[in-house]
PDB file of N, CA and C in Angstrom:
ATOM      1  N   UNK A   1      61.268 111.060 104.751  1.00  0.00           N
ATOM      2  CA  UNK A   1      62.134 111.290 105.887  1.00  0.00           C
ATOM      3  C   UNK A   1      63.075 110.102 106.014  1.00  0.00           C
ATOM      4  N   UNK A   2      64.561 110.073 106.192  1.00  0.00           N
ATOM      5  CA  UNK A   2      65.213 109.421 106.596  1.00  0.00           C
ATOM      6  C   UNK A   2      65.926 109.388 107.976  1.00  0.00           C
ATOM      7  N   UNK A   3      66.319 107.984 108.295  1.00  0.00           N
ATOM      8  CA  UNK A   3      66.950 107.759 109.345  1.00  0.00           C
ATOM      9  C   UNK A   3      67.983 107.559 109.949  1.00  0.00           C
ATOM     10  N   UNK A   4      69.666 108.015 110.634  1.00  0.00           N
ATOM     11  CA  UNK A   4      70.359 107.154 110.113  1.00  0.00           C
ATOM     12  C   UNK A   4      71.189 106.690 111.420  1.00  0.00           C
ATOM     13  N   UNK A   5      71.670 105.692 110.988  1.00  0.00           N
ATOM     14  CA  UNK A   5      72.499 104.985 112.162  1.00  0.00           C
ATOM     15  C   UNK A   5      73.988 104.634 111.833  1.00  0.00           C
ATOM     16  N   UNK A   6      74.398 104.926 112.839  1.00  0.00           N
ATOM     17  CA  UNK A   6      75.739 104.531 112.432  1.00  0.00           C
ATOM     18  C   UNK A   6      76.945 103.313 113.225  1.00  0.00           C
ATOM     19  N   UNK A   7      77.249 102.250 112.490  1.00  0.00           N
ATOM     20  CA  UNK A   7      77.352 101.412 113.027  1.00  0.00           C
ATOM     21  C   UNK A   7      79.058 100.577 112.277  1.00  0.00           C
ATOM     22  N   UNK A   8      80.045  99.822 113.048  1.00  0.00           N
ATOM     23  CA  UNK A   8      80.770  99.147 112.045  1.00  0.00           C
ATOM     24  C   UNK A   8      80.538  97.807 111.623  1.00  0.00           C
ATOM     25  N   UNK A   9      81.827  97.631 110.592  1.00  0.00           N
ATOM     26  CA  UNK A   9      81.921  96.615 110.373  1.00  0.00           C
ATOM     27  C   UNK A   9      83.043  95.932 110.195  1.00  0.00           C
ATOM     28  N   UNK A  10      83.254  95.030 110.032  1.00  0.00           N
ATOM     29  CA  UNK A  10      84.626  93.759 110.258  1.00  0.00           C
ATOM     30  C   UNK A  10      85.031  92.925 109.268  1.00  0.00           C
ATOM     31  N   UNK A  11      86.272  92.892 109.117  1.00  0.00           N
ATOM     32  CA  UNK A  11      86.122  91.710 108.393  1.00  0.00           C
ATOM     33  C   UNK A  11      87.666  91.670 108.229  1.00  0.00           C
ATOM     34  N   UNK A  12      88.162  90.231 107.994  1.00  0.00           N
ATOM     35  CA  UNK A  12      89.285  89.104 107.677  1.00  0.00           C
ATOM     36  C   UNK A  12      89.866  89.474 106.660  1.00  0.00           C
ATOM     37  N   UNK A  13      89.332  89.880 105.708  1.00  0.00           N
ATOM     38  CA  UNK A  13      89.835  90.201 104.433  1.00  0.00           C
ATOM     39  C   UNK A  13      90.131  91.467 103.951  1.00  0.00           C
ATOM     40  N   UNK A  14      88.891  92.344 104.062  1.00  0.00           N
ATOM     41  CA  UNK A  14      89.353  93.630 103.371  1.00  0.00           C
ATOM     42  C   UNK A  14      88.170  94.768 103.939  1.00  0.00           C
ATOM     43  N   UNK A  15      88.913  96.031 103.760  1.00  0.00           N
ATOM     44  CA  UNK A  15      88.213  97.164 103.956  1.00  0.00           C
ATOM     45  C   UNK A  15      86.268  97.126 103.305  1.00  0.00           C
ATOM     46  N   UNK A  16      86.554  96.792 101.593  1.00  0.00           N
ATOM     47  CA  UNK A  16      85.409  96.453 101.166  1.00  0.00           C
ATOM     48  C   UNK A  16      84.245  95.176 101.449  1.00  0.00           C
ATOM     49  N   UNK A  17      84.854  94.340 102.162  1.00  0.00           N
ATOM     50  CA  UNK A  17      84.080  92.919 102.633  1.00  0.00           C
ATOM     51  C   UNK A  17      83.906  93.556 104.109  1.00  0.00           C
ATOM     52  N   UNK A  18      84.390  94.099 104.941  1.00  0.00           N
ATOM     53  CA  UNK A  18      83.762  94.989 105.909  1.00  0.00           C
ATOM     54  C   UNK A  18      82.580  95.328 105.433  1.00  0.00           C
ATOM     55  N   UNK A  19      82.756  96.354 104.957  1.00  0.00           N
ATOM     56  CA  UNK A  19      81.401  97.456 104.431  1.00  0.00           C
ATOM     57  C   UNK A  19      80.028  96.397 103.658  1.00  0.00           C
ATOM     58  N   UNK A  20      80.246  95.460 102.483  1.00  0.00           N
ATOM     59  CA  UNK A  20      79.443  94.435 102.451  1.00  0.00           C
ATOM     60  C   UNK A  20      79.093  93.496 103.554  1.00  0.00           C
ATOM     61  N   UNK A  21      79.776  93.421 104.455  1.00  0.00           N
ATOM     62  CA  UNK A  21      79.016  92.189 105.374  1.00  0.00           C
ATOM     63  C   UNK A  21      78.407  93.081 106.411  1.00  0.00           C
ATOM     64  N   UNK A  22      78.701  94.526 106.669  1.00  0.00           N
ATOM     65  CA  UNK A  22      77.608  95.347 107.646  1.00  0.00           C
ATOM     66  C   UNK A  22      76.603  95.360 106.871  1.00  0.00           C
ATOM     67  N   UNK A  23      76.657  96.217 105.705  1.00  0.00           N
ATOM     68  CA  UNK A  23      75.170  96.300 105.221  1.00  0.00           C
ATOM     69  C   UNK A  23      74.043  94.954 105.169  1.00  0.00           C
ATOM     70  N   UNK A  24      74.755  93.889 104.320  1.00  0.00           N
ATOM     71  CA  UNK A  24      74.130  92.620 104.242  1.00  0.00           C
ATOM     72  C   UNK A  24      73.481  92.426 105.736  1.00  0.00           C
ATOM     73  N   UNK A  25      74.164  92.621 106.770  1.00  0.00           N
ATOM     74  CA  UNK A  25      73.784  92.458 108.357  1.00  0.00           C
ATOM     75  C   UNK A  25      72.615  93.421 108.676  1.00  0.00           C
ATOM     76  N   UNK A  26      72.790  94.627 108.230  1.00  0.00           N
ATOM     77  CA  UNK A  26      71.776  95.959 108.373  1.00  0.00           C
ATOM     78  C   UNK A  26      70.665  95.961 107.712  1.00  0.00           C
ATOM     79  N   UNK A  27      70.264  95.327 106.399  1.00  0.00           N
ATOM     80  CA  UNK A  27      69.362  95.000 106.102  1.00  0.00           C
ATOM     81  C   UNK A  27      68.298  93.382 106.375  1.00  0.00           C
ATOM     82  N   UNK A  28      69.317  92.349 107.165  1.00  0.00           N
ATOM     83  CA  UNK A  28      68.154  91.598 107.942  1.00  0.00           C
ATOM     84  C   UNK A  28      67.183  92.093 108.725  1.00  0.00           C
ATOM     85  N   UNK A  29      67.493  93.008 108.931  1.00  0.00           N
ATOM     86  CA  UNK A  29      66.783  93.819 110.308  1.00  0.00           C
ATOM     87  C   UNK A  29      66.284  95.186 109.907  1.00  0.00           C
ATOM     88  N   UNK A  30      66.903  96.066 108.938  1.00  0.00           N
ATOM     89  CA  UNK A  30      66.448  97.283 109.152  1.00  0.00           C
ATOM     90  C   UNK A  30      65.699  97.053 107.408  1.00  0.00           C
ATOM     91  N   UNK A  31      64.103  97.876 107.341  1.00  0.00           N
ATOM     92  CA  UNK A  31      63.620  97.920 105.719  1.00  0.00           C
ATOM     93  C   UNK A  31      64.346  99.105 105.434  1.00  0.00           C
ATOM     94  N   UNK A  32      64.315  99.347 103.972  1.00  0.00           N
ATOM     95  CA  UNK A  32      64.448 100.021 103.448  1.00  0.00           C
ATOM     96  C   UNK A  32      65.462 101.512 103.576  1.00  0.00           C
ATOM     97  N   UNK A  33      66.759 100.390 103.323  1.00  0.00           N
ATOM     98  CA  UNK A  33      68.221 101.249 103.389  1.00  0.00           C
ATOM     99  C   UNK A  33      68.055 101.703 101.825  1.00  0.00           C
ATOM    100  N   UNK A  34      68.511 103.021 102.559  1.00  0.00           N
ATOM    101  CA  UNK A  34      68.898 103.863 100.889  1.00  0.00           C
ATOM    102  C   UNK A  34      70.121 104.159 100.791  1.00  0.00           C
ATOM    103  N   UNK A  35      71.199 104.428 101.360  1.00  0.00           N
ATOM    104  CA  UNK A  35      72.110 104.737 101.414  1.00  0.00           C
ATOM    105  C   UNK A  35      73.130 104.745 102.373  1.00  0.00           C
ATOM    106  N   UNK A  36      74.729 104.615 102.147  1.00  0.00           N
ATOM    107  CA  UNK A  36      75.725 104.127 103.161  1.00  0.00           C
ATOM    108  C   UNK A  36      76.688 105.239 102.891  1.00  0.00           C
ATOM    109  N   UNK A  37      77.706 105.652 103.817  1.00  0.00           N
ATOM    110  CA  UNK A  37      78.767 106.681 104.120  1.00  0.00           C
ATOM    111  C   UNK A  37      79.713 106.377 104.665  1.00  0.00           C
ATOM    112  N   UNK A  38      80.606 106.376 104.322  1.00  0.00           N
ATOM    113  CA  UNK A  38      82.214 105.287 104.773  1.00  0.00           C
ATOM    114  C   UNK A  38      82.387 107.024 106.059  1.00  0.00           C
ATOM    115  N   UNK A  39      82.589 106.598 106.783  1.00  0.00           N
ATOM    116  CA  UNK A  39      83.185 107.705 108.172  1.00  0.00           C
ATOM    117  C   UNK A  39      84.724 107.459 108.394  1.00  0.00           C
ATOM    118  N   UNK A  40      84.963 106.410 108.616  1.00  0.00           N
ATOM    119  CA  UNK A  40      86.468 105.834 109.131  1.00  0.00           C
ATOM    120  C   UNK A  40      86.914 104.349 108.494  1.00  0.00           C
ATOM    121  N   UNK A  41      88.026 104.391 108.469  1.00  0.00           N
ATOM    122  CA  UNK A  41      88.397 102.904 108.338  1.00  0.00           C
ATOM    123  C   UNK A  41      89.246 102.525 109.045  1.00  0.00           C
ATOM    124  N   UNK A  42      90.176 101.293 109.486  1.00  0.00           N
ATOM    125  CA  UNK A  42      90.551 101.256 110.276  1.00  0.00           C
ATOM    126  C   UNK A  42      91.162  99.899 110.332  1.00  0.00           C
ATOM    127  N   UNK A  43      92.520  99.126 111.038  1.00  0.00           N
ATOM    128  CA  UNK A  43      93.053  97.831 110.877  1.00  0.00           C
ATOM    129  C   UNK A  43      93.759  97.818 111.805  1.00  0.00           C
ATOM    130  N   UNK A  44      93.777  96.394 112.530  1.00  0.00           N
ATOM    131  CA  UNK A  44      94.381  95.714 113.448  1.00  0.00           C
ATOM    132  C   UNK A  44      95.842  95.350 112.741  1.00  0.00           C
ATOM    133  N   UNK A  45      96.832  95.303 113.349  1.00  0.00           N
ATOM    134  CA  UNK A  45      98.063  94.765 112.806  1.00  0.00           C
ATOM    135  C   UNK A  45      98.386  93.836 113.557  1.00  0.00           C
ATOM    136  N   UNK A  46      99.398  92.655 112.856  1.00  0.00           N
ATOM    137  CA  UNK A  46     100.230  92.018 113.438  1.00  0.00           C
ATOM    138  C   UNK A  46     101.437  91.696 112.955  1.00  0.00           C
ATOM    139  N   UNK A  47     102.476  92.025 113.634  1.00  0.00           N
ATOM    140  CA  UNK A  47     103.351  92.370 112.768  1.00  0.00           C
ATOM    141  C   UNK A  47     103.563  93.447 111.732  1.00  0.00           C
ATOM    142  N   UNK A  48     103.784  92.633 110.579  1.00  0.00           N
ATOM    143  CA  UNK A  48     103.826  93.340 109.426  1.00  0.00           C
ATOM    144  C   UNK A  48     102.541  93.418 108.360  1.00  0.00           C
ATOM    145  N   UNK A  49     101.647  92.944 108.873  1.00  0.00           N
ATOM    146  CA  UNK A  49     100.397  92.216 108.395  1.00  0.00           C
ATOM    147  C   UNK A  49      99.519  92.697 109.146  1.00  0.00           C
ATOM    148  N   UNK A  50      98.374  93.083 108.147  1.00  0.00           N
ATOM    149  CA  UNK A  50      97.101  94.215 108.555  1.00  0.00           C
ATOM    150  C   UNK A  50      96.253  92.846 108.539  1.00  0.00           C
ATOM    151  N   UNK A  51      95.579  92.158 109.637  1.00  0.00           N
ATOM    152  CA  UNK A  51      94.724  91.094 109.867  1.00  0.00           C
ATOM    153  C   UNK A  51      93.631  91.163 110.601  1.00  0.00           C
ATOM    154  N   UNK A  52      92.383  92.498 110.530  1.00  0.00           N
ATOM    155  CA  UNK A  52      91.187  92.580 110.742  1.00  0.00           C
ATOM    156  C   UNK A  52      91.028  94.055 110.332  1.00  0.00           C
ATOM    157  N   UNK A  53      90.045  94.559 109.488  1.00  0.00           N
ATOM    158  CA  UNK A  53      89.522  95.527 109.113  1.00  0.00           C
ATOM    159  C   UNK A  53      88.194  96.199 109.101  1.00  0.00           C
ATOM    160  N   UNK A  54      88.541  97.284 109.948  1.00  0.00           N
ATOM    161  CA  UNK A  54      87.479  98.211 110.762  1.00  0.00           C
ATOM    162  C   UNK A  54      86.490  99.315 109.906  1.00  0.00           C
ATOM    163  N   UNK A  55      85.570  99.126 109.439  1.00  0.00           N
ATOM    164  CA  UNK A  55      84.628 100.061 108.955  1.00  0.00           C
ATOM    165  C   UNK A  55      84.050 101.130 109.684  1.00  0.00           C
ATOM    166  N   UNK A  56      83.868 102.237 109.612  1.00  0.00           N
ATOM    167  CA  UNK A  56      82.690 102.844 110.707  1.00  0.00           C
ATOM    168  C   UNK A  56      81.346 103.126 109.653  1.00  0.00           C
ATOM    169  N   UNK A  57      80.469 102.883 109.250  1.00  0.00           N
ATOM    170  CA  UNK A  57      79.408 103.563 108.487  1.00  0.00           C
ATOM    171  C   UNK A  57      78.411 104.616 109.046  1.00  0.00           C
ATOM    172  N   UNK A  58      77.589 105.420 108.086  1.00  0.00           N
ATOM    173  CA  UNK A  58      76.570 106.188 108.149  1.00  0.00           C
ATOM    174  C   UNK A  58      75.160 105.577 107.236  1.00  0.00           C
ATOM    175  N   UNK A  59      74.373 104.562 107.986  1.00  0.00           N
ATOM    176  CA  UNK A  59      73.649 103.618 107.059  1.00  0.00           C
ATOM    177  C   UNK A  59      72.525 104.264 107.236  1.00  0.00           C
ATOM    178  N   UNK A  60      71.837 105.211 106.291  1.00  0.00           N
ATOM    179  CA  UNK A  60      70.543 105.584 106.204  1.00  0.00           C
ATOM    180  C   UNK A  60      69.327 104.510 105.436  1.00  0.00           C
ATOM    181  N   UNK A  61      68.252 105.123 105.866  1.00  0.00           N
ATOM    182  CA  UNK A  61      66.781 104.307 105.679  1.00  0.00           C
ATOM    183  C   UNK A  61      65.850 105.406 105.726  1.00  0.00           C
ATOM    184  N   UNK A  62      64.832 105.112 104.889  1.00  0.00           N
ATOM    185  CA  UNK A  62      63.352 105.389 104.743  1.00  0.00           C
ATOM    186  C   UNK A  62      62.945 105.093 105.882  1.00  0.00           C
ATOM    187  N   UNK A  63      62.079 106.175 106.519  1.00  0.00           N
ATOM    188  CA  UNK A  63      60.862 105.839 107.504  1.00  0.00           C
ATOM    189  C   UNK A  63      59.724 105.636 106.807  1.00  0.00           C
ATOM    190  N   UNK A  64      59.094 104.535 107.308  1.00  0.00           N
ATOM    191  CA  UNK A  64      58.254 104.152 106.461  1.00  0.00           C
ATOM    192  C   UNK A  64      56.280 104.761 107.856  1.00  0.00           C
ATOM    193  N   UNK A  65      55.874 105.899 106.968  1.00  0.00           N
ATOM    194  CA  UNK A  65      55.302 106.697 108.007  1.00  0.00           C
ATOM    195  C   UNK A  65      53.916 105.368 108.388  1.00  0.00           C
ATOM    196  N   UNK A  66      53.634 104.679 107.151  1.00  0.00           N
ATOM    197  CA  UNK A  66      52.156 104.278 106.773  1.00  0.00           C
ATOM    198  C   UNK A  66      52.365 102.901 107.530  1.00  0.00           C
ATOM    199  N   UNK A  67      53.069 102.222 108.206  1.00  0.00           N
ATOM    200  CA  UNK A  67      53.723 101.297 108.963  1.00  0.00           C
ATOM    201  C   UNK A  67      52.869 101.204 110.336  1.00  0.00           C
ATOM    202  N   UNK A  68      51.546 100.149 110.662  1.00  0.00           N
ATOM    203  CA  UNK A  68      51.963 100.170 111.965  1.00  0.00           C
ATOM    204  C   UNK A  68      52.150  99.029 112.849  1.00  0.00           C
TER     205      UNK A  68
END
């Protein structure tokens, strides 16, 4: 059985360093992620210059039943 949550992520640089620094973040805390789902993306502008980038994910996990 899986679980899933959906949560963003941020980042300075790029669409893809978003999505790596949520997960990296999602697995301090959550065991056993199996899989991620890009939903939205998304960027702050200034100017002419895209300078923060918005992830939305679908971060699934194993329930782990034998856990107590």
């Amino acid at each position: 059985m899986e679980k899933h949550l959906r949560i963003t992520g941020t980042s300075n640089v790029s669409w893809k360093d978003a999505i790596v620094q949520a997960v990296a973040e999602a697995s301090k805390t959550i065991n056993y992620l199996s899989s991620v789902k890009i939903i939205e993306q998304k960027a702050r502008i200034d100017g002419k210059r895209l300078v923060e980038y918005f992830v939305d994910l679908d971060i699934s996990f194993v329930i782990d039943r034998d856990r107590e």
